[in-house]
Protein backbone atom coordinates (compact mmCIF):
# COMPACT_ATOMS: atom_id res chain seq x y z
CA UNK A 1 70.50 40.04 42.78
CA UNK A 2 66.79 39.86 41.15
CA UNK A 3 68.71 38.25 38.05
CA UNK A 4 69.70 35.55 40.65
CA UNK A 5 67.00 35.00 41.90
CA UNK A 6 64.89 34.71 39.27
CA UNK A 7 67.67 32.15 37.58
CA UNK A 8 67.37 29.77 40.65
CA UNK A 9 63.57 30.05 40.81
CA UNK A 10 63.40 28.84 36.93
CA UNK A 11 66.21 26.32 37.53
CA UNK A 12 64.15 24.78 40.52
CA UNK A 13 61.02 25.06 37.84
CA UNK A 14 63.12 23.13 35.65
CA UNK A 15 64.02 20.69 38.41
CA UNK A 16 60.53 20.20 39.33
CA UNK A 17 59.40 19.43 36.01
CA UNK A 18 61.92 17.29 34.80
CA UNK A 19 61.73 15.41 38.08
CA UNK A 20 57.76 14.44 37.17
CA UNK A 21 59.18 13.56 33.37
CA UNK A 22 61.39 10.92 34.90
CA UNK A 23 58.16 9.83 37.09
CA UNK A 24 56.23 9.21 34.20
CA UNK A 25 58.54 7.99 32.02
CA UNK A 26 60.04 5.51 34.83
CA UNK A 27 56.25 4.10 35.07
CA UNK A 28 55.65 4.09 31.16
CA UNK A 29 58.50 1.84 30.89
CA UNK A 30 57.03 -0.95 34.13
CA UNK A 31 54.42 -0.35 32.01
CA UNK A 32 55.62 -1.64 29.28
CA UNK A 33 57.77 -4.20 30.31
CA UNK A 34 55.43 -6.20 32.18
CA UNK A 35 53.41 -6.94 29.61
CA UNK A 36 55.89 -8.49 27.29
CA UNK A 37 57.18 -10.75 30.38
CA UNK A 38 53.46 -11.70 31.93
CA UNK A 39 53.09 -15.37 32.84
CA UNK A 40 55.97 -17.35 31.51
CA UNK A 41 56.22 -20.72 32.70
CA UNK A 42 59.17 -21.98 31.49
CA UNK A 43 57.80 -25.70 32.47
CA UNK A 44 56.47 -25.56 28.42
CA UNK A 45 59.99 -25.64 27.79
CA UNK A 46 60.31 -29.41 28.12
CA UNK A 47 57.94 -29.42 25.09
CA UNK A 48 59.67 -27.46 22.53
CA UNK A 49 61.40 -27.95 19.81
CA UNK A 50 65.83 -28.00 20.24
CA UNK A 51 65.27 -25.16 17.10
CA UNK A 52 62.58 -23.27 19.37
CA UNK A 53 64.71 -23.29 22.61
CA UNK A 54 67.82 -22.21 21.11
CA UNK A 55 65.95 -18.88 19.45
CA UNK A 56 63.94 -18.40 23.01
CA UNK A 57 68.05 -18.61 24.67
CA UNK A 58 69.32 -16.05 22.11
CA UNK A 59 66.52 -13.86 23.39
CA UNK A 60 66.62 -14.43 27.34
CA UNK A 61 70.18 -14.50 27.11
CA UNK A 62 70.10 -10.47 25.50
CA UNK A 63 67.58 -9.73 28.36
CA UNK A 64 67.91 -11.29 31.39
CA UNK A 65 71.32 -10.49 32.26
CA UNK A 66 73.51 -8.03 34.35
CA UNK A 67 72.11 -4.37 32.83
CA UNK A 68 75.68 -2.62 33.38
CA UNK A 69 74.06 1.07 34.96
CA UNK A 70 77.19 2.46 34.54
CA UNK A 71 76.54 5.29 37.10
CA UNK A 72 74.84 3.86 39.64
CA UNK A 73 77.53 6.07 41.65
CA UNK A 74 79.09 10.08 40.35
CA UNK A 75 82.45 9.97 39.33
CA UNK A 76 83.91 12.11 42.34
CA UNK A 77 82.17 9.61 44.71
CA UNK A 78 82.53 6.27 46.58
CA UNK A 79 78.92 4.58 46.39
CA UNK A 80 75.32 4.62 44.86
CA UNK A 81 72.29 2.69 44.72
CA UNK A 82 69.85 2.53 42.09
CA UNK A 83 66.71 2.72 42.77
CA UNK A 84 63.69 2.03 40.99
CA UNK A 85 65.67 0.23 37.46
CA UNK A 86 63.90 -0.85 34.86
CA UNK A 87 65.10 -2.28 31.51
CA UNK A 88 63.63 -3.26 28.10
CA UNK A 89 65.08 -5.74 25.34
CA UNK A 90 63.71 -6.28 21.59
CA UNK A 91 63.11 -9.93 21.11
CA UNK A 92 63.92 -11.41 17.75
CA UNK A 93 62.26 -14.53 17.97
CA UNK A 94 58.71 -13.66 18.75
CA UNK A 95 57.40 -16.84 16.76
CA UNK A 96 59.05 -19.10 19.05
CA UNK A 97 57.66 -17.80 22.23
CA UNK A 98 53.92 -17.85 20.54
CA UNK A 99 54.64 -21.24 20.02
CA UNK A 100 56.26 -22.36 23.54
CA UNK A 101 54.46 -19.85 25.30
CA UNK A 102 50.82 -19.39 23.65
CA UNK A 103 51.64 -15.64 23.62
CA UNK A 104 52.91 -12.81 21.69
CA UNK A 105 56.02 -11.32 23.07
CA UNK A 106 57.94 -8.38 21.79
CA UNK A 107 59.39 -7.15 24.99
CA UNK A 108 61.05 -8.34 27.40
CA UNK A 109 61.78 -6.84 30.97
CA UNK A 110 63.24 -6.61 34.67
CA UNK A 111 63.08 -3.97 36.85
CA UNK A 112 64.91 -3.85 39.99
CA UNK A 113 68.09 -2.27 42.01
CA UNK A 114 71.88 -2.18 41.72
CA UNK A 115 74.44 -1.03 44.05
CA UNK A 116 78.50 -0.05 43.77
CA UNK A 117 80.74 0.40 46.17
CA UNK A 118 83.87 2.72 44.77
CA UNK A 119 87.60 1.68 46.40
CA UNK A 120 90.56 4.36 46.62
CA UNK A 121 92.32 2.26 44.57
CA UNK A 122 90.01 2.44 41.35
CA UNK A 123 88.17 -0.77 42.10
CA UNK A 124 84.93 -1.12 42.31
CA UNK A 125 82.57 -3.63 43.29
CA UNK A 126 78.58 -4.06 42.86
CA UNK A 127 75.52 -6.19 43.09
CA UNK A 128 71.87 -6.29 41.50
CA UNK A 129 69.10 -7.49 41.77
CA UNK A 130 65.74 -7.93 39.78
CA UNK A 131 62.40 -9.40 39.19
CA UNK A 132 60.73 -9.97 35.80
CA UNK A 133 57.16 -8.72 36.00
CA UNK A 134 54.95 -11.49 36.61
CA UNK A 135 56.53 -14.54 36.22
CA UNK A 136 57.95 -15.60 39.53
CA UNK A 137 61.23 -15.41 38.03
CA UNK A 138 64.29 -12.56 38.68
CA UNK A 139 68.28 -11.98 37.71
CA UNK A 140 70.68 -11.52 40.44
CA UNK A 141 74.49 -10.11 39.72
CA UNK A 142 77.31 -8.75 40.94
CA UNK A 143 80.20 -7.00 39.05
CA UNK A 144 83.79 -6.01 39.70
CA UNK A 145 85.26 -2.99 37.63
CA UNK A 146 88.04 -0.41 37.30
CA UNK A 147 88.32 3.34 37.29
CA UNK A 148 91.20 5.93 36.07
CA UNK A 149 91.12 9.36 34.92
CA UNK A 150 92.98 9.44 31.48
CA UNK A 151 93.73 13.29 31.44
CA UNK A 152 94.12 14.68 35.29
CA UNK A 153 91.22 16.92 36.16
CA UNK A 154 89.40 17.01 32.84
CA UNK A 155 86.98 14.81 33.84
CA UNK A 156 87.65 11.95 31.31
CA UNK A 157 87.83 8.23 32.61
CA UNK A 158 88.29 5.16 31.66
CA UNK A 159 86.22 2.22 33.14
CA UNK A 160 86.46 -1.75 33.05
CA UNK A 161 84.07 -4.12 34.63
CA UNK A 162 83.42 -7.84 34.67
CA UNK A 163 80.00 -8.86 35.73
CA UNK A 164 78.15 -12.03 36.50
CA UNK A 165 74.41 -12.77 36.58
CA UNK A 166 71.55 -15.64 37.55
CA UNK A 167 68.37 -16.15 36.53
CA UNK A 168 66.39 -17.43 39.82
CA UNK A 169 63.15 -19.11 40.66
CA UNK A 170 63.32 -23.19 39.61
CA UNK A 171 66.28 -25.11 39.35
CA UNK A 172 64.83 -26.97 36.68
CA UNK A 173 65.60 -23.55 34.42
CA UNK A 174 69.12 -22.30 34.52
CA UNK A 175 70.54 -19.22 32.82
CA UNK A 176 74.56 -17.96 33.84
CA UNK A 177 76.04 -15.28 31.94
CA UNK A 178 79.34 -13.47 32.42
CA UNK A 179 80.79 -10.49 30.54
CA UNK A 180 82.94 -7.42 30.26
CA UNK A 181 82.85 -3.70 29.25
CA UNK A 182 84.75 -1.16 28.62
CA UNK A 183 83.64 2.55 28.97
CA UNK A 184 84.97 5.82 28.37
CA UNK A 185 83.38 8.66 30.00
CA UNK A 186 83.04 12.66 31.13
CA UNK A 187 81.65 14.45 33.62
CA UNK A 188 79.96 17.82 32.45
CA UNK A 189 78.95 20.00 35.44
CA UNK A 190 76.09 17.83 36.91
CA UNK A 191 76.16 15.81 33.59
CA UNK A 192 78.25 12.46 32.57
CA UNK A 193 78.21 11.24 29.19
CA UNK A 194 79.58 7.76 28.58
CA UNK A 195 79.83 4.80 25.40
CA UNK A 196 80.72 1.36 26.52
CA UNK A 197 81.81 -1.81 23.97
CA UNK A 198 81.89 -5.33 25.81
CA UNK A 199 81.23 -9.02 25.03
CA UNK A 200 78.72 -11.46 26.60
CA UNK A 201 78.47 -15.23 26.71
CA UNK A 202 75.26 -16.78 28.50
CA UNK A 203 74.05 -20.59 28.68
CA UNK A 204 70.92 -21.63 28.98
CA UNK A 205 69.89 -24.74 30.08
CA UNK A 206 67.07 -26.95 31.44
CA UNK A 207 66.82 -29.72 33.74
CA UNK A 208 63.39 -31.67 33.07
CA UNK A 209 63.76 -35.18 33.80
CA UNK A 210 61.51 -36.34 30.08
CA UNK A 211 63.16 -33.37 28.64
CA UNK A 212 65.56 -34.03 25.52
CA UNK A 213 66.68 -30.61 25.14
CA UNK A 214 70.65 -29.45 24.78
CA UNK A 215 71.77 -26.55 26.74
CA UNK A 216 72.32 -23.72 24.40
CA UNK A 217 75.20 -21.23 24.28
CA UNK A 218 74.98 -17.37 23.38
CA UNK A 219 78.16 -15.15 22.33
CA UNK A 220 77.52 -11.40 21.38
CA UNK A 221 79.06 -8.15 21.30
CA UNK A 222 77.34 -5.24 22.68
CA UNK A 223 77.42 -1.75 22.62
CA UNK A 224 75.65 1.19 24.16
CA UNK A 225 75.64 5.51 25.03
CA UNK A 226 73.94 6.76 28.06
CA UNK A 227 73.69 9.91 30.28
CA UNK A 228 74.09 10.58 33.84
CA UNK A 229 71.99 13.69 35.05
CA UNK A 230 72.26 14.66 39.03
CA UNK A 231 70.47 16.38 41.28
CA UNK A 232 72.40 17.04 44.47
CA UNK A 233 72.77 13.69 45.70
CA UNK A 234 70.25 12.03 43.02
CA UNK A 235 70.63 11.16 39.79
CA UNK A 236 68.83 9.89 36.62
CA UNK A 237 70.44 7.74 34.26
CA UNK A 238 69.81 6.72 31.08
CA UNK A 239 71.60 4.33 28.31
CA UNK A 240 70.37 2.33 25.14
CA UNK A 241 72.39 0.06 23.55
CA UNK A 242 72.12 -3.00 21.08
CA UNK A 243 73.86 -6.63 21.06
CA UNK A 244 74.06 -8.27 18.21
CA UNK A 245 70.73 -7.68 16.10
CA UNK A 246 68.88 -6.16 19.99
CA UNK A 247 67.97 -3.21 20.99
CA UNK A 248 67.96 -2.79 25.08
CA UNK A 249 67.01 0.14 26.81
CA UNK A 250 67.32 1.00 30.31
CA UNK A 251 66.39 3.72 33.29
CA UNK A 252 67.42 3.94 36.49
CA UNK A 253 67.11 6.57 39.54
CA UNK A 254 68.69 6.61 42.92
CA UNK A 255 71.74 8.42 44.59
CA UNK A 256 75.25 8.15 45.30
CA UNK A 257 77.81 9.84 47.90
């Protein structure tokens, strides 16, 4: 009995301090995002280059789009919301925003909440939303996917999901992507590891009237690992992943039924 006890007092001490590790490691990366994404007016667009707007797409395109938080809800249950998201994406073309921009930039950000709603049929069906730190700008989405287990009770599945995403604040800016994953996953006790493959294409386009500027088009491939830890009815997730020559990286904590 003392044995018991004293496990469940050092698993709650566990708890307790993990639970301030996510804290400070949720607020290191706001931190860090909104730096990279401070003050962007994308009105200096209509004076850049066709050679700088295409590079400063390739990079919006990786970052501002649907963040796929593959476990917004457990695998056993029927919905989840994440709260409290934040993502991070390398940018390639840091050169190009010095020069459009007036700034170095070698993150880029949004942090902000996604829901799913689990079917009994194995669909699935979710929504996001985000703001990018300091610019007046965010990313909304909303995704459809598809669950089965692959070996009964083992806790492997397989999971498919469309998603589209926005970029709002001006109409004069416009950035639609669409894309589609394909995970394989386990649960572990309170744990669910996952890798996902998918495919991405994004345009980006503005709409100033002197503006001479083509919309661009981005295609890329993308792939990523994450972790799924939960507490009760909250969780912590975790995934990094890269598309094309990008690294992304993103956090999220909320809780599903």
């Amino acid at each position: 009995m003392k044995d018991r006890m004293a496990g469940a007092n050092n698993h709650r001490q566990c708890d307790a301090v993990f639970a301030r590790v996510v804290r400070r490691v949720l607020w290191l990366l706001v931190w860090a995002a909104a730096p990279a994404a401070q003050a962007f007016d994308f009105d200096r667009l209509r004076d850049a280059s066709q050679a700088d707007f295409q590079a400063i797409a390739e990079d919006a395109a990786n970052a501002y789009q649907f963040r796929q938080w593959q476990h917004v809800r457990p695998l056993s249950g029927y919905w989840g919301l994440g709260a409290g998201v934040a993502s991070m994406s390398s940018v390639q073309h840091d050169d190009a925003w010095s020069r459009v921009f007036g700034q170095d930039t070698t993150l880029l950000g949004q942090i902000g909440v996604a829901g799913e709603m689990a079917l009994d049929s194995g669909w699935s069906l979710g929504a996001m939303a985000s703001a990018i730190p300091d610019s007046g700008y965010g990313v909304l989405g909303a995704s459809i996917g598809w669950a089965w287990p692959v070996s009964g009770m083992s806790g492997w599945e397989v999971a498919a999901r469309g998603a589209y995403s926005s970029l709002i604040g001006e109409d004069d800016v416009e950035l639609d992507s669409i894309g589609a994953d394909l995970a394989l996953r386990r649960r572990l006790g309170t744990m669910t590891v996952y890798g996902n493959a998918g495919w991405s294409t994004s345009r980006f386009d503005v709409s100033f009237g002197e503006s001479s500027l083509d919309a661009e088009t981005v295609n890329a491939a993308r792939l990523a690992v994450g972790v799924s830890r939960w507490f009760g009815a909250l969780f912590l997730n975790g995934e990094a992943g890269i598309q094309s020559d990008y690294v992304n990286a993103t956090l999220s904590v909320g809780f599903g039924i």
